[in-house]
N, C-alpha and C. Protein backbone atom coordinates (compact mmCIF):
# COMPACT_ATOMS: atom_id res chain seq x y z
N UNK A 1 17.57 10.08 4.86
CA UNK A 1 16.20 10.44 5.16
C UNK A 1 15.58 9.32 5.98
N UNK A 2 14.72 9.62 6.74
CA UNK A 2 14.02 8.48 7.62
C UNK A 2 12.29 9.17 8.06
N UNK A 3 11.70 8.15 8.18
CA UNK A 3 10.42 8.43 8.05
C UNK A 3 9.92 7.89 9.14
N UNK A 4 9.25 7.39 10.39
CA UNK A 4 8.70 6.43 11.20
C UNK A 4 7.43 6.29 10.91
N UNK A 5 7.15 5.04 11.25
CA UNK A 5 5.40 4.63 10.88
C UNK A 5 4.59 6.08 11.66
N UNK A 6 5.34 6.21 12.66
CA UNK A 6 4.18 7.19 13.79
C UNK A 6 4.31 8.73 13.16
N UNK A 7 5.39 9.11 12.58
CA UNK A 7 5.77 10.65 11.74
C UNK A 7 4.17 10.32 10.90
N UNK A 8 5.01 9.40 9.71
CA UNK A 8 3.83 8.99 8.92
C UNK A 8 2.28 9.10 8.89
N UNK A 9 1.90 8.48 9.88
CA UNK A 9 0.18 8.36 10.27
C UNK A 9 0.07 9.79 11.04
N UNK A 10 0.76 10.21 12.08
CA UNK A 10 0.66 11.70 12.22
C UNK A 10 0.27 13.01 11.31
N UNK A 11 1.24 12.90 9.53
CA UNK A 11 1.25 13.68 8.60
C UNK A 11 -0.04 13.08 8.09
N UNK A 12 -0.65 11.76 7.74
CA UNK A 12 -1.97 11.37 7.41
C UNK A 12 -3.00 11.93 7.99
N UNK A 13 -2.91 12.33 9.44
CA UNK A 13 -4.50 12.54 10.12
C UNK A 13 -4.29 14.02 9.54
N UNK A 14 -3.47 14.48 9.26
CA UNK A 14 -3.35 16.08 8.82
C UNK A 14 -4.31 16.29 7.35
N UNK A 15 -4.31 15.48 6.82
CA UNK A 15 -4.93 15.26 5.35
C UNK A 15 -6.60 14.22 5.61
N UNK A 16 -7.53 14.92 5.06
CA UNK A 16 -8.96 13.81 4.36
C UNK A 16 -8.93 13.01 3.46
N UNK A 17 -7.95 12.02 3.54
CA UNK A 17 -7.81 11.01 2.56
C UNK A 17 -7.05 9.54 3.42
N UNK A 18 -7.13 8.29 3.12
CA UNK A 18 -7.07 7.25 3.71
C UNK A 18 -5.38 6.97 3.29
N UNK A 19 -4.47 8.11 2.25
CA UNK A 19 -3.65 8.05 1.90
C UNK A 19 -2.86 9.04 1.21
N UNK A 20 -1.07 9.13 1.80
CA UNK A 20 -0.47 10.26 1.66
C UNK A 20 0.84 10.21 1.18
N UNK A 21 1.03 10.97 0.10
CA UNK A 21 2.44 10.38 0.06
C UNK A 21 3.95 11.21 0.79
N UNK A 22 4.79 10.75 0.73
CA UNK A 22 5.53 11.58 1.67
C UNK A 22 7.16 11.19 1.60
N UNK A 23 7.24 10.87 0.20
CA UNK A 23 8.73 10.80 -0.39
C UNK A 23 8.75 10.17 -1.84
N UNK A 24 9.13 11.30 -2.24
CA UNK A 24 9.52 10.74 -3.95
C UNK A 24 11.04 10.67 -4.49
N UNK A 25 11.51 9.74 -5.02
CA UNK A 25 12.75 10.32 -6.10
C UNK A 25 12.90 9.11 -7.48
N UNK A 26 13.06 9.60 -8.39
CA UNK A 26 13.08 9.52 -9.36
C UNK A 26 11.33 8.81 -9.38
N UNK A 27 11.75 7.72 -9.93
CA UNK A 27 10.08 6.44 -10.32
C UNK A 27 9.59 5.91 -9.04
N UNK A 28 10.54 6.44 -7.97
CA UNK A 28 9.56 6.05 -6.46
C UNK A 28 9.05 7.10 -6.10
N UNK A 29 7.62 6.39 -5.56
CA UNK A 29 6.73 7.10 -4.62
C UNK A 29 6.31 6.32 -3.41
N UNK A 30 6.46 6.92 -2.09
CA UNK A 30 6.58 5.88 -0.97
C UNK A 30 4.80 7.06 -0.11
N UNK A 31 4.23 5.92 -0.05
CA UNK A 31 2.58 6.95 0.38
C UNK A 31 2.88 6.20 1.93
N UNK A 32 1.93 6.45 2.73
CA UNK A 32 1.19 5.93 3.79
C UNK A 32 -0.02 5.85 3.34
N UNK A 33 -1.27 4.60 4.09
CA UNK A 33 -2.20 4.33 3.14
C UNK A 33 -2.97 3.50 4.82
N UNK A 34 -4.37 4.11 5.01
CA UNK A 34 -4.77 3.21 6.24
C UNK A 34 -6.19 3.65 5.99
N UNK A 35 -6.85 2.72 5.20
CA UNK A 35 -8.18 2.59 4.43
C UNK A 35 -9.32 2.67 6.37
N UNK A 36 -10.35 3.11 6.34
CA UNK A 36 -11.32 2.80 7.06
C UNK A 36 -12.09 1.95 6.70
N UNK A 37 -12.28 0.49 7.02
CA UNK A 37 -13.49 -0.17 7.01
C UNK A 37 -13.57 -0.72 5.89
N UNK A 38 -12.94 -0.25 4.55
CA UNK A 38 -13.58 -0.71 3.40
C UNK A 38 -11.90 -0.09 2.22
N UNK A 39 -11.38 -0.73 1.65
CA UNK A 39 -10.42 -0.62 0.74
C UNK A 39 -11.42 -0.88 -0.16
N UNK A 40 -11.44 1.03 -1.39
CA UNK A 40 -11.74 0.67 -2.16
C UNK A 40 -11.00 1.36 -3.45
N UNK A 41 -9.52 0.51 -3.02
CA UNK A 41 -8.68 0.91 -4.56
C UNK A 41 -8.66 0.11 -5.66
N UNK A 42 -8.44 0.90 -6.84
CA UNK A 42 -8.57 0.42 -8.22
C UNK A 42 -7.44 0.01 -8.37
N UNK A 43 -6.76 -1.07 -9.93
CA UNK A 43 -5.94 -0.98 -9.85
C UNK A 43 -4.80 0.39 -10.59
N UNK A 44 -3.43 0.09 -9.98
CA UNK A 44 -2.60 1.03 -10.70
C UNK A 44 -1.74 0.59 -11.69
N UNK A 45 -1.22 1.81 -11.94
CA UNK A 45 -0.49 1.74 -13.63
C UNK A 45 0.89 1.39 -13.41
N UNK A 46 1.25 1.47 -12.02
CA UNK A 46 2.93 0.60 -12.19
C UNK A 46 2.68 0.05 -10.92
N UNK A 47 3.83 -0.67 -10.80
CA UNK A 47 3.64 -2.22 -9.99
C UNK A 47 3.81 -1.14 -8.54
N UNK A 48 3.97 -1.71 -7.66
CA UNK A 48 4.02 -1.29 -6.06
C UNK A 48 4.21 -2.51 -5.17
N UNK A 49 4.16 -1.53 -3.56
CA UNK A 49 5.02 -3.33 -3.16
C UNK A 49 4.18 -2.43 -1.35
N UNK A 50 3.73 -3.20 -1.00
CA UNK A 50 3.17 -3.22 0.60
C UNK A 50 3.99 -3.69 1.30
N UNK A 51 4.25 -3.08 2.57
CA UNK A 51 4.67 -3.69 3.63
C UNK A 51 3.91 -3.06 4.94
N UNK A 52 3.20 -4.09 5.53
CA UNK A 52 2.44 -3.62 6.41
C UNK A 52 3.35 -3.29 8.01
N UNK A 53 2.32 -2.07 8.35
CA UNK A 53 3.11 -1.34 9.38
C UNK A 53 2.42 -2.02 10.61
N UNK A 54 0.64 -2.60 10.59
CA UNK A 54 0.07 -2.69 11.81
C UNK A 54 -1.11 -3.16 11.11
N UNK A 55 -1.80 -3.66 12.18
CA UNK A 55 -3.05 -4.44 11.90
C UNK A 55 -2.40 -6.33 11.00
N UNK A 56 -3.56 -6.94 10.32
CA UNK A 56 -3.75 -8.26 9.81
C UNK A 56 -4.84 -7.95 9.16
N UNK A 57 -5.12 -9.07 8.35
CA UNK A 57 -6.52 -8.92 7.63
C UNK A 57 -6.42 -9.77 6.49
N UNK A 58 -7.27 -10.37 5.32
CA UNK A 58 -7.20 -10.93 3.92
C UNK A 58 -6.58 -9.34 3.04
N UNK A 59 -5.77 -10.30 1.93
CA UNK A 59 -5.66 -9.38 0.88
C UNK A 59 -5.72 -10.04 -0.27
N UNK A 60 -6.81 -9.96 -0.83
CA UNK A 60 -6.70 -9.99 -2.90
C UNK A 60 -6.18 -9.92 -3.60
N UNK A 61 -5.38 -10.33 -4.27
CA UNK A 61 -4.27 -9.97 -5.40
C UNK A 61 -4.27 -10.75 -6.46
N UNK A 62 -5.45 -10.48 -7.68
CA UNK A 62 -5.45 -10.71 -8.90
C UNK A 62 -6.26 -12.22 -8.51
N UNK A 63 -7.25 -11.86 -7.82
CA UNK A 63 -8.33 -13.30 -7.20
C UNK A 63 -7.88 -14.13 -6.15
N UNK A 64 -6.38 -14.18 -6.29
CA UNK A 64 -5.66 -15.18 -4.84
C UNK A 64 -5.46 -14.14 -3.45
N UNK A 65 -6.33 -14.73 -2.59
CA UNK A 65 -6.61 -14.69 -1.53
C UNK A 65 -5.42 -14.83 -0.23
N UNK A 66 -4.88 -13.91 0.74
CA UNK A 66 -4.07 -14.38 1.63
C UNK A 66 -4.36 -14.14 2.47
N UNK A 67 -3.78 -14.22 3.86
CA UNK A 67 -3.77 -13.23 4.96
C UNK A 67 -2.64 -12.68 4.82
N UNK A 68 -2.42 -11.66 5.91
CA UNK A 68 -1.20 -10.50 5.81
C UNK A 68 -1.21 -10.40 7.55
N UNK A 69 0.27 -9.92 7.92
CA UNK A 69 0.16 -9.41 9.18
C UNK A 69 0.98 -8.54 9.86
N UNK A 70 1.78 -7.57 10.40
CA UNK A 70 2.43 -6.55 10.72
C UNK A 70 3.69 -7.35 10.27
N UNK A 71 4.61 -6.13 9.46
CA UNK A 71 5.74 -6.85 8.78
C UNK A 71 5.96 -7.77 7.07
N UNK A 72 4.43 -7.90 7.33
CA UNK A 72 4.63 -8.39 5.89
C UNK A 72 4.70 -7.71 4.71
N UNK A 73 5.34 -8.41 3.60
CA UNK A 73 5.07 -7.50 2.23
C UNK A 73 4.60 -8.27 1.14
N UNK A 74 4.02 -7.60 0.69
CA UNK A 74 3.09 -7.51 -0.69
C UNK A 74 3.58 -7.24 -1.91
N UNK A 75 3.77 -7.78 -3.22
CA UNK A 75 3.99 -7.06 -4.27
C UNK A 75 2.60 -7.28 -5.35
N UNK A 76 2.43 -6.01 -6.05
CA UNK A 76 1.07 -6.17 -7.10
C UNK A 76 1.33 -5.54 -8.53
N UNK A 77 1.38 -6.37 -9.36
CA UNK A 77 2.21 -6.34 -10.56
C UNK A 77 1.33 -4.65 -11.13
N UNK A 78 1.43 -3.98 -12.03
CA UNK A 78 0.59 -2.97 -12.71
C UNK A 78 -0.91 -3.36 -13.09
N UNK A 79 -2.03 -2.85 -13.04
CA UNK A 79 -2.58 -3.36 -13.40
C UNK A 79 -3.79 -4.44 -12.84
N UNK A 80 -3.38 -5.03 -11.79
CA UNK A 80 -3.83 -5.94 -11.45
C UNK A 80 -4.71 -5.67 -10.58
N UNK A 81 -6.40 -5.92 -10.59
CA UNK A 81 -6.73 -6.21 -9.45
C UNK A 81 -6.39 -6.26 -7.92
N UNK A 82 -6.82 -5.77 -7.06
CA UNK A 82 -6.45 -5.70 -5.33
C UNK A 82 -7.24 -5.27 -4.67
N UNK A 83 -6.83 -5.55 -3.17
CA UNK A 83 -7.42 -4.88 -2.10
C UNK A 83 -7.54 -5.41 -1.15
N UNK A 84 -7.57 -4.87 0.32
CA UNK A 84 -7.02 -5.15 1.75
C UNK A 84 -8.78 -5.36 2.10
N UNK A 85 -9.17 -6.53 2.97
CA UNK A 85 -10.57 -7.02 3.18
C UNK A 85 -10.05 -7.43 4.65
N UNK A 86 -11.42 -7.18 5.20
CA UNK A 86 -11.28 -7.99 7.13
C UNK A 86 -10.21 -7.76 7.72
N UNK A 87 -9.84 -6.43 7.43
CA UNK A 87 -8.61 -5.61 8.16
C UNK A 87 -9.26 -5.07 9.44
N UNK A 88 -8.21 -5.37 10.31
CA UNK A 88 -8.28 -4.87 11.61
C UNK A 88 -8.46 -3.32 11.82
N UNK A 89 -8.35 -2.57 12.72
CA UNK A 89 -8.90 -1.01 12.92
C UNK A 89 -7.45 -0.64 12.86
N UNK A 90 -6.64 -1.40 13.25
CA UNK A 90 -5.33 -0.80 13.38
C UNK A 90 -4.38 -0.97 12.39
N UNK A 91 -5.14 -1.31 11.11
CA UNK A 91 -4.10 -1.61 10.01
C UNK A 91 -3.80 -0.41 9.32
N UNK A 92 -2.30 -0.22 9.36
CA UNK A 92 -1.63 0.84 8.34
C UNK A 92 -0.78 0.07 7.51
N UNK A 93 -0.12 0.37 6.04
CA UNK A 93 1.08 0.05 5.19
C UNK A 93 1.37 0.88 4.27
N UNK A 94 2.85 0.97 4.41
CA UNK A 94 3.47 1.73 3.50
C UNK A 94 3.38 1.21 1.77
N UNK A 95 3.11 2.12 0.96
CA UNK A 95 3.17 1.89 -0.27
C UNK A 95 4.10 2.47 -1.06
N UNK A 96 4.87 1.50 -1.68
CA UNK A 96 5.88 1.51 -2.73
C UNK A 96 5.77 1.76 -4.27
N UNK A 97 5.44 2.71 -4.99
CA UNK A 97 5.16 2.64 -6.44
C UNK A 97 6.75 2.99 -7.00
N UNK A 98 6.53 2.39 -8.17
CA UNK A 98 7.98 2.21 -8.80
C UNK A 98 7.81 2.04 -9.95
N UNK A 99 8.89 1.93 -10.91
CA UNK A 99 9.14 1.96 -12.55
C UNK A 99 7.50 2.90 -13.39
N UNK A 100 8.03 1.88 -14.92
CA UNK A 100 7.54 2.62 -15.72
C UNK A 100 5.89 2.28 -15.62
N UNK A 101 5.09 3.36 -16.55
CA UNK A 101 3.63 3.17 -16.65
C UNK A 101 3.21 1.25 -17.16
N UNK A 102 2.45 0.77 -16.43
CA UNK A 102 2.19 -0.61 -17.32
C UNK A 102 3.28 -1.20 -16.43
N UNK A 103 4.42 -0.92 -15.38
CA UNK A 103 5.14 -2.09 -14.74
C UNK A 103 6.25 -2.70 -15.26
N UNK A 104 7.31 -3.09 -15.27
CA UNK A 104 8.06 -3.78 -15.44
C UNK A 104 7.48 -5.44 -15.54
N UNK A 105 8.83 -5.58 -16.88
CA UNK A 105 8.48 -7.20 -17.98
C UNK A 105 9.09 -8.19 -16.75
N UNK A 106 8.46 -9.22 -16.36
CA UNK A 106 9.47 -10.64 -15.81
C UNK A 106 10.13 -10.94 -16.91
N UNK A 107 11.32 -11.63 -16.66
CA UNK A 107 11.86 -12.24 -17.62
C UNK A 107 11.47 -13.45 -18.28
């Protein structure tokens, strides 16, 4: 199976929502996700993992502060606090949700 960023954001403008998903199997769910102006997600119930397709910007993750920039990835444990801030117009990223409710234990 193969997906391209541009398939992707194509099947998004098809939908009224800043986010879509567009492959599942088993405990994965792989969305496309390209907030306007303002990310305002809560957190979720299993961990997930960003990798940005386009744009830069700060991202939040559980109060620590980064920048991000095309190519990078993100991981955000379950639970936790987030969100994409002073993102460019052209920022898209794929989202990764995975395992059980509540996230997987570190060792």
């Amino acid at each position: 199976m193969k997906i391209s960023p541009k398939e992707a954001l194509e099947k998004l403008s098809e939908v009224d929502s800043p986010f879509r998903t567009l492959f599942k199997h088993g405990s994965l769910a792989v969305e496309i996700y390209k907030p306007e102006k303002v990310d305002l997600q809560q957190p979720h119930s299993r961990d997930e993992i960003y990798v940005v397709v386009s744009g830069s910007g700060e991202f939040l993750n559980g109060g620590k502060r980064t920048t991000f920039s095309q190519g990078d990835f993100l991981f955000v444990p379950a639970g936790v606090e987030h969100r994409f801030e002073n993102f460019t117009e052209d920022f898209a990223t794929w989202v990764f949700f995975y395992g059980p409710e509540g996230g997987e234990n570190n060792p």
